[in-house]
PDB file of N, CA and C in Angstrom:
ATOM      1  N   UNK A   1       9.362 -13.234 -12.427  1.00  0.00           N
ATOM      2  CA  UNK A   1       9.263 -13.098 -10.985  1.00  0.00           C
ATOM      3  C   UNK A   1      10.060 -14.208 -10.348  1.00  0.00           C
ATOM      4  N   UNK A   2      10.122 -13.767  -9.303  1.00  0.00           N
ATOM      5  CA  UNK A   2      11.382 -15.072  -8.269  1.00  0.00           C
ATOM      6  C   UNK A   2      11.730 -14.419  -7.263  1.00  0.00           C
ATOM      7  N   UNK A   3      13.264 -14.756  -6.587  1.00  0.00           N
ATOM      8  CA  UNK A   3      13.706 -14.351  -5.808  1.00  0.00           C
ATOM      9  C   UNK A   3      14.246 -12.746  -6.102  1.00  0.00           C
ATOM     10  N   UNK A   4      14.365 -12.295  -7.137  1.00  0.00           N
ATOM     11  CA  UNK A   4      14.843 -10.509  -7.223  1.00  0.00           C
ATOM     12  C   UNK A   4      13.462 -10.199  -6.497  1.00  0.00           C
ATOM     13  N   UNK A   5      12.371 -10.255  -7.324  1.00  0.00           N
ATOM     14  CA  UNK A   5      10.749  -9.974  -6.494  1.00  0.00           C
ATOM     15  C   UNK A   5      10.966  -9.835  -5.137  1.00  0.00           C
ATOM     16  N   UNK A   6      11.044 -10.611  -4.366  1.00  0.00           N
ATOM     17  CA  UNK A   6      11.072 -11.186  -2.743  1.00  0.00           C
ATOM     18  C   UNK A   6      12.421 -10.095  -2.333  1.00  0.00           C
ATOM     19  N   UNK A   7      13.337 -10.304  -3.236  1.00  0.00           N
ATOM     20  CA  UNK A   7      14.662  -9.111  -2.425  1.00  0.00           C
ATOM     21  C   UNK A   7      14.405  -8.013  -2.509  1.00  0.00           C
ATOM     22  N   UNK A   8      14.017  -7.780  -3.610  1.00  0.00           N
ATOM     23  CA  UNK A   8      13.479  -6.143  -3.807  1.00  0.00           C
ATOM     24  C   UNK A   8      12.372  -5.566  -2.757  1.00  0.00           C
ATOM     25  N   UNK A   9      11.877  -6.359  -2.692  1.00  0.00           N
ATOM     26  CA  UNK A   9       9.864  -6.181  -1.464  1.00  0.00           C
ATOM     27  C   UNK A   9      11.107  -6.452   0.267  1.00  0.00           C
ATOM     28  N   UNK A  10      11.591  -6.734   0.422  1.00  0.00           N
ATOM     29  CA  UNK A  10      12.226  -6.925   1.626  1.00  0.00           C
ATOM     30  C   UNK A  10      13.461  -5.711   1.942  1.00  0.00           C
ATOM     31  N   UNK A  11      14.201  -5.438   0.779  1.00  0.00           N
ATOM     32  CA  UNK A  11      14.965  -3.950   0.556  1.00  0.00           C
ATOM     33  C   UNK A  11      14.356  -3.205   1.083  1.00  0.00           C
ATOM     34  N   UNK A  12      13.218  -3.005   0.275  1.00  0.00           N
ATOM     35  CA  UNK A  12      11.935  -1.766   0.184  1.00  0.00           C
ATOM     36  C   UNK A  12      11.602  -1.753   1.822  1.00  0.00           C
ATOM     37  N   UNK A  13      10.903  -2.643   2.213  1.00  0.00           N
ATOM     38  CA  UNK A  13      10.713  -2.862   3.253  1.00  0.00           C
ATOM     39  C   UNK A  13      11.477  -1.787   4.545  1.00  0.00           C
ATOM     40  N   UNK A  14      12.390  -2.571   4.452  1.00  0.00           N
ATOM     41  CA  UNK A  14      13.922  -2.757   5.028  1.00  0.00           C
ATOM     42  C   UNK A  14      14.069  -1.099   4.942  1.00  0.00           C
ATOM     43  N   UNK A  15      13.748  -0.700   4.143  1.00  0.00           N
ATOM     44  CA  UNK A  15      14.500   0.937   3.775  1.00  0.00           C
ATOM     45  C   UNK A  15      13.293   1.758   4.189  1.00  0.00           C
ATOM     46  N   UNK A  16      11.917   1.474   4.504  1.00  0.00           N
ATOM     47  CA  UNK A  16      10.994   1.963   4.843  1.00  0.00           C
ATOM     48  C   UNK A  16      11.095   2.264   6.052  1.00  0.00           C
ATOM     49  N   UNK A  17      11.159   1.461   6.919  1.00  0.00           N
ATOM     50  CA  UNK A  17      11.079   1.246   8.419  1.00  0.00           C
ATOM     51  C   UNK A  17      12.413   2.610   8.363  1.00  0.00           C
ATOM     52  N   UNK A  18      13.206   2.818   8.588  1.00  0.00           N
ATOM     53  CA  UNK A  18      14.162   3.721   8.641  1.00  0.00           C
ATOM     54  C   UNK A  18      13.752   4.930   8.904  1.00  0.00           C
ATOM     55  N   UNK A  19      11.863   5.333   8.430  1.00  0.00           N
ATOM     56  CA  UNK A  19      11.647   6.862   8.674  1.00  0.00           C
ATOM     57  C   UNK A  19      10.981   6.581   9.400  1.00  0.00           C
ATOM     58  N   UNK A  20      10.433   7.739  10.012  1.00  0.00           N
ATOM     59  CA  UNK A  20       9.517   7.688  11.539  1.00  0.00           C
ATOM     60  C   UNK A  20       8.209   7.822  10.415  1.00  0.00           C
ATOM     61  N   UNK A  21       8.169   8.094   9.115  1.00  0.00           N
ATOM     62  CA  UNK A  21       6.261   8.311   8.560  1.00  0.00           C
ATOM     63  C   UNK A  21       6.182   7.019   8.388  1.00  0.00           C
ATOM     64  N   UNK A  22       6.921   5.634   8.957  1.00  0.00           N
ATOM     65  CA  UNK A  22       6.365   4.545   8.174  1.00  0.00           C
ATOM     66  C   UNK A  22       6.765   3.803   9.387  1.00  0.00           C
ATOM     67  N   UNK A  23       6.421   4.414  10.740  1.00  0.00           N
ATOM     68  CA  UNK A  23       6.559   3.795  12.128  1.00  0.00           C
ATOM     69  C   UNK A  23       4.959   4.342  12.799  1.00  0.00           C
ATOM     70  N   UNK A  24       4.836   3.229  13.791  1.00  0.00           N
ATOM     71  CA  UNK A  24       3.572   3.497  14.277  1.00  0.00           C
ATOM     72  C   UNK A  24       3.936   4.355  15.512  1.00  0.00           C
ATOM     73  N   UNK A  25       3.293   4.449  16.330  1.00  0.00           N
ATOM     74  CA  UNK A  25       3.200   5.084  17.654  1.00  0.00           C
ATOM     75  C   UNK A  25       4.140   4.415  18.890  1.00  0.00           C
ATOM     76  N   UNK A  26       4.225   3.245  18.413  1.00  0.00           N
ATOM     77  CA  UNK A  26       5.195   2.647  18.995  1.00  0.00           C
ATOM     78  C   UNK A  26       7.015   2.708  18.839  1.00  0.00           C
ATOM     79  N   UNK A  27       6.947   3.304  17.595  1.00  0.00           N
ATOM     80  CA  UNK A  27       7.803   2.929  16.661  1.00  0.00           C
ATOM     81  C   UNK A  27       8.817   1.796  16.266  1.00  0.00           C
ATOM     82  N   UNK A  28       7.382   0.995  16.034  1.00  0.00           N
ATOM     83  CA  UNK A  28       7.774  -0.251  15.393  1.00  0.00           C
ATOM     84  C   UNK A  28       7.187   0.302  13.527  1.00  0.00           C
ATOM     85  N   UNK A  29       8.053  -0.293  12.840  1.00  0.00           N
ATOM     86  CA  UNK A  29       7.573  -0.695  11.500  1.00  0.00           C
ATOM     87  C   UNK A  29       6.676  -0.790  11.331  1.00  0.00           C
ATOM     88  N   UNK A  30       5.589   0.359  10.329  1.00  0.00           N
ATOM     89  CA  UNK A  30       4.319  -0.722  10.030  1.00  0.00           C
ATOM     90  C   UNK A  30       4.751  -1.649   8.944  1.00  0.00           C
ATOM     91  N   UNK A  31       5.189  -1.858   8.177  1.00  0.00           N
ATOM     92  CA  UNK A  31       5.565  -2.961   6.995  1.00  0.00           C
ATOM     93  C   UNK A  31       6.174  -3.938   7.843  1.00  0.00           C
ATOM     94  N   UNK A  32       6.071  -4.720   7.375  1.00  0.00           N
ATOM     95  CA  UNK A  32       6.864  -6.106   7.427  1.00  0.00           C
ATOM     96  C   UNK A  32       7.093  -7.024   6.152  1.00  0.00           C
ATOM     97  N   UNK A  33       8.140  -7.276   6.134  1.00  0.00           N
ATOM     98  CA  UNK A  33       8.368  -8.476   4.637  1.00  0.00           C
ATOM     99  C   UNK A  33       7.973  -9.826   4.746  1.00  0.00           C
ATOM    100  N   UNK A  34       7.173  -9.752   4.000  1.00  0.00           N
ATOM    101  CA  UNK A  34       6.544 -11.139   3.233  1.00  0.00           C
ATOM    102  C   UNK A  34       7.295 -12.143   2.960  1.00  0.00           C
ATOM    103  N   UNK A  35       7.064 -13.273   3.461  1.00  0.00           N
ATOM    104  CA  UNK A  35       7.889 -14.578   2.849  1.00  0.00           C
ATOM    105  C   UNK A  35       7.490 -15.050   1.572  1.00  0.00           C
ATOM    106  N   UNK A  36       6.524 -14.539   1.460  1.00  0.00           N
ATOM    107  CA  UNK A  36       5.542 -15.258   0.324  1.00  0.00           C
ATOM    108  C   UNK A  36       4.127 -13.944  -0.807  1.00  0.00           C
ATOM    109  N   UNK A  37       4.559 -14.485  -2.196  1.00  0.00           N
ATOM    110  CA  UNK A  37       3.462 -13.698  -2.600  1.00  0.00           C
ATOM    111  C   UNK A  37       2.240 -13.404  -2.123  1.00  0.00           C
ATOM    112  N   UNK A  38       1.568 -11.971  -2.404  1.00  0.00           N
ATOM    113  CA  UNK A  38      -0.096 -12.033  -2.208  1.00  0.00           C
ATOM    114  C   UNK A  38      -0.718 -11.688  -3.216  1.00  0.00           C
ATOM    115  N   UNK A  39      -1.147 -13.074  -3.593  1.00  0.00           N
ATOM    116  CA  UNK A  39      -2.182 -12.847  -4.540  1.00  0.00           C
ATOM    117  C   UNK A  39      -3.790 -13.467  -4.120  1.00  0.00           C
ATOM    118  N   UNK A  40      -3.794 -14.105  -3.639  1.00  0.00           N
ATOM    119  CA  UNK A  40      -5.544 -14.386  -2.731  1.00  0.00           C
ATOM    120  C   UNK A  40      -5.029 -13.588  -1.425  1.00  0.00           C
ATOM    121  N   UNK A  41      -5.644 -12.711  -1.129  1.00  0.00           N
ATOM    122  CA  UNK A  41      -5.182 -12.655   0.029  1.00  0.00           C
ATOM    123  C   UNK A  41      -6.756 -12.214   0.702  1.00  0.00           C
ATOM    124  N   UNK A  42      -6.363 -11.794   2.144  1.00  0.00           N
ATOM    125  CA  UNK A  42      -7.375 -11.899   2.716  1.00  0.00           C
ATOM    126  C   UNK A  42      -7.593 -10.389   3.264  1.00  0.00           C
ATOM    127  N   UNK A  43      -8.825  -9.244   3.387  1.00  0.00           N
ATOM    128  CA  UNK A  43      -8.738  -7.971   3.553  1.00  0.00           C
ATOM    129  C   UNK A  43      -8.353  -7.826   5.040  1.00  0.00           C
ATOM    130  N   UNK A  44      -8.115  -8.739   5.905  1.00  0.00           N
ATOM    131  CA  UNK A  44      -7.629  -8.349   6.974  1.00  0.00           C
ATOM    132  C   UNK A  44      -6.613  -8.217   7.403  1.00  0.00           C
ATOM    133  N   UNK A  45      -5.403  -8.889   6.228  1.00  0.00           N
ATOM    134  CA  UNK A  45      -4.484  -9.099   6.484  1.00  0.00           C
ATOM    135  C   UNK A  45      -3.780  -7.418   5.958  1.00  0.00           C
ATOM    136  N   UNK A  46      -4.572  -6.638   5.891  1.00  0.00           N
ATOM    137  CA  UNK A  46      -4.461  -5.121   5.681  1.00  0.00           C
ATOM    138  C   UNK A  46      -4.830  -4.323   6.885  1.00  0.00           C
ATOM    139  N   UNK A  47      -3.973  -3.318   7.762  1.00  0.00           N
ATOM    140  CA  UNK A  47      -4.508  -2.697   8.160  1.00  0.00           C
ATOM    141  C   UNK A  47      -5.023  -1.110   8.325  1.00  0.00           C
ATOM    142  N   UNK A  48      -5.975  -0.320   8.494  1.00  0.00           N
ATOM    143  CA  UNK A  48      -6.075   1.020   7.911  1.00  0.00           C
ATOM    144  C   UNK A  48      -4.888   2.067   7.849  1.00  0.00           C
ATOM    145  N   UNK A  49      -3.970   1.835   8.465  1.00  0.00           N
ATOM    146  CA  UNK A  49      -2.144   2.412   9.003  1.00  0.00           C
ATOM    147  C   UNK A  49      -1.729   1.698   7.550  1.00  0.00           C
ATOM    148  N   UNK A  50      -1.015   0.642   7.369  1.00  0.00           N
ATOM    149  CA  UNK A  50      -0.732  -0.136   6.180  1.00  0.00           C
ATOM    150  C   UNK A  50      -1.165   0.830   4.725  1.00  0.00           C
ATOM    151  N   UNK A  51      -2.638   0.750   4.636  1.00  0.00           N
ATOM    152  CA  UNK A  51      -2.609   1.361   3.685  1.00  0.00           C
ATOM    153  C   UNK A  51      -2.607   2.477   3.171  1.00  0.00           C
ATOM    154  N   UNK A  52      -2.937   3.410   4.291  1.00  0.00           N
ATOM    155  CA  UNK A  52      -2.369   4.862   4.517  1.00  0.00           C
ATOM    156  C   UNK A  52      -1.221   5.025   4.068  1.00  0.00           C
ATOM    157  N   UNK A  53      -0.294   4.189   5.186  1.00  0.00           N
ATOM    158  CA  UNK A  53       1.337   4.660   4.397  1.00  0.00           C
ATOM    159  C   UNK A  53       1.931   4.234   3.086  1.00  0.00           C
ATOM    160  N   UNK A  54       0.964   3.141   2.526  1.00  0.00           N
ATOM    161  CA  UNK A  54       1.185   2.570   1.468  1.00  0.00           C
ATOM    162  C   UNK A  54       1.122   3.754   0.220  1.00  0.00           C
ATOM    163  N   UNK A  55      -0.167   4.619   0.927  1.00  0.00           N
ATOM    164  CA  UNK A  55      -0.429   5.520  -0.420  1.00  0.00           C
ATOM    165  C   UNK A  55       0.696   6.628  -0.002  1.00  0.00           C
ATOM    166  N   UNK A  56       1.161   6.544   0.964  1.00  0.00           N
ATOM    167  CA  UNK A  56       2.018   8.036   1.391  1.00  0.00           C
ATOM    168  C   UNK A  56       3.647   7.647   0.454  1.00  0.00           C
ATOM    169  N   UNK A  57       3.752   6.122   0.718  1.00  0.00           N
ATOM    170  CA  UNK A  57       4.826   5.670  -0.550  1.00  0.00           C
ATOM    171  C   UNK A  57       4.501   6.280  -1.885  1.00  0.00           C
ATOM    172  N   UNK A  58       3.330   6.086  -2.233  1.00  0.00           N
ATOM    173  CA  UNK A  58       3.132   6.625  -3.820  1.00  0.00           C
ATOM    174  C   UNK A  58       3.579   8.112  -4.282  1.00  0.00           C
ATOM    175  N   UNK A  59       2.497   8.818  -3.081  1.00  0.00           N
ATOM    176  CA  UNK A  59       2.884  10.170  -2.774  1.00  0.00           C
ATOM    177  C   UNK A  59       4.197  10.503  -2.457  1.00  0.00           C
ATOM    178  N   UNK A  60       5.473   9.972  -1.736  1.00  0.00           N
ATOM    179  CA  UNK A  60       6.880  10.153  -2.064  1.00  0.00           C
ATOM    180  C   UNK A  60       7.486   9.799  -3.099  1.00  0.00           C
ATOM    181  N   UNK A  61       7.110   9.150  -3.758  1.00  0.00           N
ATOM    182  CA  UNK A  61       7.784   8.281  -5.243  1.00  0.00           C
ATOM    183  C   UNK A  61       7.278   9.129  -6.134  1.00  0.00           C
ATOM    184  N   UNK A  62       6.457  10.091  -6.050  1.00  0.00           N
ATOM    185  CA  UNK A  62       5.938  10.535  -7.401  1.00  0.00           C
ATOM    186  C   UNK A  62       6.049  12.066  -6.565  1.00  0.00           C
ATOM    187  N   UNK A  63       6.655  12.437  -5.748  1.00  0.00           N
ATOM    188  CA  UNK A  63       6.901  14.214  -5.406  1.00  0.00           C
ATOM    189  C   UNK A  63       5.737  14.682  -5.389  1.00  0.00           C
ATOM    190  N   UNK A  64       4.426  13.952  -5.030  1.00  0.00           N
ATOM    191  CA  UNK A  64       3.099  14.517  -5.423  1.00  0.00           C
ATOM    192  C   UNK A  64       2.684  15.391  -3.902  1.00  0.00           C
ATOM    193  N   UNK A  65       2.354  16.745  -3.725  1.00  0.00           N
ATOM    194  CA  UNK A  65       2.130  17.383  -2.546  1.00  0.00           C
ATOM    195  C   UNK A  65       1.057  16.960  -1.417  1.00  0.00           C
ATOM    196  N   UNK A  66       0.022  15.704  -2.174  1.00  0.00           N
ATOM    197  CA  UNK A  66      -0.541  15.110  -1.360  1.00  0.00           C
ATOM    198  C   UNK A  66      -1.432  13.785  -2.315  1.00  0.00           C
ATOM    199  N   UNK A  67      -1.985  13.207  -1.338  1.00  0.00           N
ATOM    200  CA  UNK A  67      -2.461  11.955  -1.781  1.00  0.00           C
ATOM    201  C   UNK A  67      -3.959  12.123  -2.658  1.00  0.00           C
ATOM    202  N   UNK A  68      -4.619  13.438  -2.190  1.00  0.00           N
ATOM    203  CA  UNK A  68      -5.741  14.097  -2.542  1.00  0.00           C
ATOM    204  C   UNK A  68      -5.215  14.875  -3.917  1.00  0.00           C
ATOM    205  N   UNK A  69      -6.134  14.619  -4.641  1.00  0.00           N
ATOM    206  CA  UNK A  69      -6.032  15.192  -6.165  1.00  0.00           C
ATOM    207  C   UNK A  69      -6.925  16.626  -6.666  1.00  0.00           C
ATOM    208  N   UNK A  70      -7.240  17.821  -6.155  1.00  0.00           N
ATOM    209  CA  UNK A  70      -8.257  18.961  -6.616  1.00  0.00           C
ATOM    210  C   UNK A  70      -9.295  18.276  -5.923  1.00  0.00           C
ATOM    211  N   UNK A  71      -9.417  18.024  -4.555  1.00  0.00           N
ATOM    212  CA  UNK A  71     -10.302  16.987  -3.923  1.00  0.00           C
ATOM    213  C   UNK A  71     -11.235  16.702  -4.574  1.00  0.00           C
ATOM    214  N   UNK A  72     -10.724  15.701  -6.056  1.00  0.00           N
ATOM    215  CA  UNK A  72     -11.649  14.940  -6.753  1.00  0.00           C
ATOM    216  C   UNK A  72     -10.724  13.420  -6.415  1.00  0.00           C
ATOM    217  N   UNK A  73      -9.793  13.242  -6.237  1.00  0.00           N
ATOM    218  CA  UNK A  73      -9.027  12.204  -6.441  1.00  0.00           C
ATOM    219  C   UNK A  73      -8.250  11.655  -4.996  1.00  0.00           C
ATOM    220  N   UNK A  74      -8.931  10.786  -4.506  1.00  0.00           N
ATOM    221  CA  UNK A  74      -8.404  10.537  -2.995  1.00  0.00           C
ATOM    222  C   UNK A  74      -7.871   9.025  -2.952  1.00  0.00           C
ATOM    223  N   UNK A  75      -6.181   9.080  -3.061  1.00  0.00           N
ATOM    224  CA  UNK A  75      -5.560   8.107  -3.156  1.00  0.00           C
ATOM    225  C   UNK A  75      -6.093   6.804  -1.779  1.00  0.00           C
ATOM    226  N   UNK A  76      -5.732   7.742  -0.493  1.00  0.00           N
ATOM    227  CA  UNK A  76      -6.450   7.238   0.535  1.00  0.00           C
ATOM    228  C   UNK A  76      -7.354   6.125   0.383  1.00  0.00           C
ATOM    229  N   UNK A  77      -8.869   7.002  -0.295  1.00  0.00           N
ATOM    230  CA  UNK A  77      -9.788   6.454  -0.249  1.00  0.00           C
ATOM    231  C   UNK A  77      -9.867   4.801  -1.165  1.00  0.00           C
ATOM    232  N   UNK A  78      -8.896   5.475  -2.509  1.00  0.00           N
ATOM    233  CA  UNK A  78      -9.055   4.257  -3.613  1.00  0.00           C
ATOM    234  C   UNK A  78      -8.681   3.217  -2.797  1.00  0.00           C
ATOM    235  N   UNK A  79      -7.088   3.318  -2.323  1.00  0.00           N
ATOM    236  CA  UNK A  79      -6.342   1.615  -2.201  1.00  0.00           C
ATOM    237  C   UNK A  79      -7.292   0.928  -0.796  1.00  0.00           C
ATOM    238  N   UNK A  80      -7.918   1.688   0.266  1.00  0.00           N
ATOM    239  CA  UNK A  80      -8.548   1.510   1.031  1.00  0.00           C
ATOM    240  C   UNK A  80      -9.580   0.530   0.411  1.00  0.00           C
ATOM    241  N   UNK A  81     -10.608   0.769  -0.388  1.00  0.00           N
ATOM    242  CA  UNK A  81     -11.682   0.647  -1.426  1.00  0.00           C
ATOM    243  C   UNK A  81     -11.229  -0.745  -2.001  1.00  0.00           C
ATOM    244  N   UNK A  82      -9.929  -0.682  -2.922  1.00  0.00           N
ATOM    245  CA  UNK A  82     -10.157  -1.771  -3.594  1.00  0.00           C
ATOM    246  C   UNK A  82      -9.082  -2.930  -2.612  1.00  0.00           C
ATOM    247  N   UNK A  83      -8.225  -2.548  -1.805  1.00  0.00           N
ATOM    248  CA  UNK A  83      -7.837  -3.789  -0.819  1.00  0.00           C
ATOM    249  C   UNK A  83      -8.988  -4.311  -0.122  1.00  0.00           C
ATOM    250  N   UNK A  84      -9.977  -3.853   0.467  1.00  0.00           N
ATOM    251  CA  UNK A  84     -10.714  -4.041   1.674  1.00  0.00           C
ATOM    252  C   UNK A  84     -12.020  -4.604   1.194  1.00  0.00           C
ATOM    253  N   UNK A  85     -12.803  -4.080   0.103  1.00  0.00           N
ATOM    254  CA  UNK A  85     -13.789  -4.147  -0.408  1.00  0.00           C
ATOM    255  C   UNK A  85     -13.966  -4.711  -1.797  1.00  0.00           C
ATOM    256  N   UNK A  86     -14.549  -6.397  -1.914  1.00  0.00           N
ATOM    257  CA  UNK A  86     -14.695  -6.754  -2.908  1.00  0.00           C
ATOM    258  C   UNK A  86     -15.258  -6.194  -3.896  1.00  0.00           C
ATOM    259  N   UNK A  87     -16.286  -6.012  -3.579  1.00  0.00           N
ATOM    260  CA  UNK A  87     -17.496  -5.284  -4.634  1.00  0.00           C
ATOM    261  C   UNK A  87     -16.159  -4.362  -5.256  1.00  0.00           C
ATOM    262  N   UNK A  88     -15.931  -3.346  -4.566  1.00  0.00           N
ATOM    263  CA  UNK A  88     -15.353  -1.947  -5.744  1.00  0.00           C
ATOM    264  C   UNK A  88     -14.284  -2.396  -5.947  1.00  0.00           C
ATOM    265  N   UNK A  89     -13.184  -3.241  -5.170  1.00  0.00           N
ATOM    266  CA  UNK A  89     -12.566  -4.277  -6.363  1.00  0.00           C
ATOM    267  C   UNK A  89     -12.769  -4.431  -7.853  1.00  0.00           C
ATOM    268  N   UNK A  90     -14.151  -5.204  -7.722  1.00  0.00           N
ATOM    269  CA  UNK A  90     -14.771  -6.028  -8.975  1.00  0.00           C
ATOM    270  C   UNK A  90     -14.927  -4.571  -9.941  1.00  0.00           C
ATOM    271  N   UNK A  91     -15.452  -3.511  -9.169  1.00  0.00           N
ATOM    272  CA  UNK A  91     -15.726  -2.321 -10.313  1.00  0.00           C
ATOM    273  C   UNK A  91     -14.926  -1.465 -10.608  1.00  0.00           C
ATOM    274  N   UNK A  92     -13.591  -1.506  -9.722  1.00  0.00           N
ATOM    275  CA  UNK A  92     -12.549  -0.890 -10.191  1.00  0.00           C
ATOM    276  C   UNK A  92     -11.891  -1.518 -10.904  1.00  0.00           C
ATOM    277  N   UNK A  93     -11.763  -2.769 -11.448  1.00  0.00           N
ATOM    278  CA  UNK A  93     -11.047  -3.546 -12.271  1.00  0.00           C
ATOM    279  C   UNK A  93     -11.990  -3.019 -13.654  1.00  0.00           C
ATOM    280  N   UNK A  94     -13.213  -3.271 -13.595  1.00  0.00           N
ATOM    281  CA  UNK A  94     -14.175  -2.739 -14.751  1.00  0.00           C
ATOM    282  C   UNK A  94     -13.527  -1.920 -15.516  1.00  0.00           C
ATOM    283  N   UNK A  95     -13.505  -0.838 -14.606  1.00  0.00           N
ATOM    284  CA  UNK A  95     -12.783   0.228 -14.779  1.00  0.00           C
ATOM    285  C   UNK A  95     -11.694   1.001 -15.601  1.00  0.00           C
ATOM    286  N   UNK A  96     -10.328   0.014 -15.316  1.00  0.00           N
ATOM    287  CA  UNK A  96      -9.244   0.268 -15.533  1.00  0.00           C
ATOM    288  C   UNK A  96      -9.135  -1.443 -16.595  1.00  0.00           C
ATOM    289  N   UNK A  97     -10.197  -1.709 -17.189  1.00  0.00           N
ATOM    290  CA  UNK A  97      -9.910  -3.089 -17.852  1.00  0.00           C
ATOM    291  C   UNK A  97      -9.151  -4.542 -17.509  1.00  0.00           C
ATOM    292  N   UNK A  98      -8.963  -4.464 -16.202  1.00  0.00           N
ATOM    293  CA  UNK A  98      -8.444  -5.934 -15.463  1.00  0.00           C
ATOM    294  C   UNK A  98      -8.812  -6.722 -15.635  1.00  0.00           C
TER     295      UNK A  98
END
């Protein structure tokens, strides 16, 4: 990790803002680039827009027709869950062996 990390997350960024699904109502950017890693971070520094489009990234990167899985599997709900909420954090790491 280093500076490719930081160029790549600011590219990304950078190339996001460009569509209107990753602009708010204003159409400003919801992303913004980070000067700095997050690794403690704080759940507010998330907001419910943020991680919405965050999962709508996944859902374009993977051609998937929606974020909902045989509505057993709600991307939505997960990154919401484990950004925001310690507890299912702690049990989604259980989980997936973190």
């Amino acid at each position: 990790m280093g500076y490719e990390v930081i160029d790549r997350h600011v590219l990304l960024v950078y190339f996001l803002s460009q569509f209107s699904a990753y602009k708010d109502l204003d159409d400003k950017p919801v992303f913004q680039a980070r000067k700095r890693y997050v690794r403690g971070y704080r759940p507010e520094e998330f907001t419910f827009l943020q991680i919405k489009r965050a999962a709508d990234v996944l859902v374009d990167l993977f051609n998937l027709t929606s974020a909902v899985v045989e509505g057993k599997f709600d991307l939505y709900k997960l990154l919401h869950a484990y950004l925001l909420d310690n507890e299912m954090r702690v049990e989604l790491n259980k989980v997936i062996g973190a």
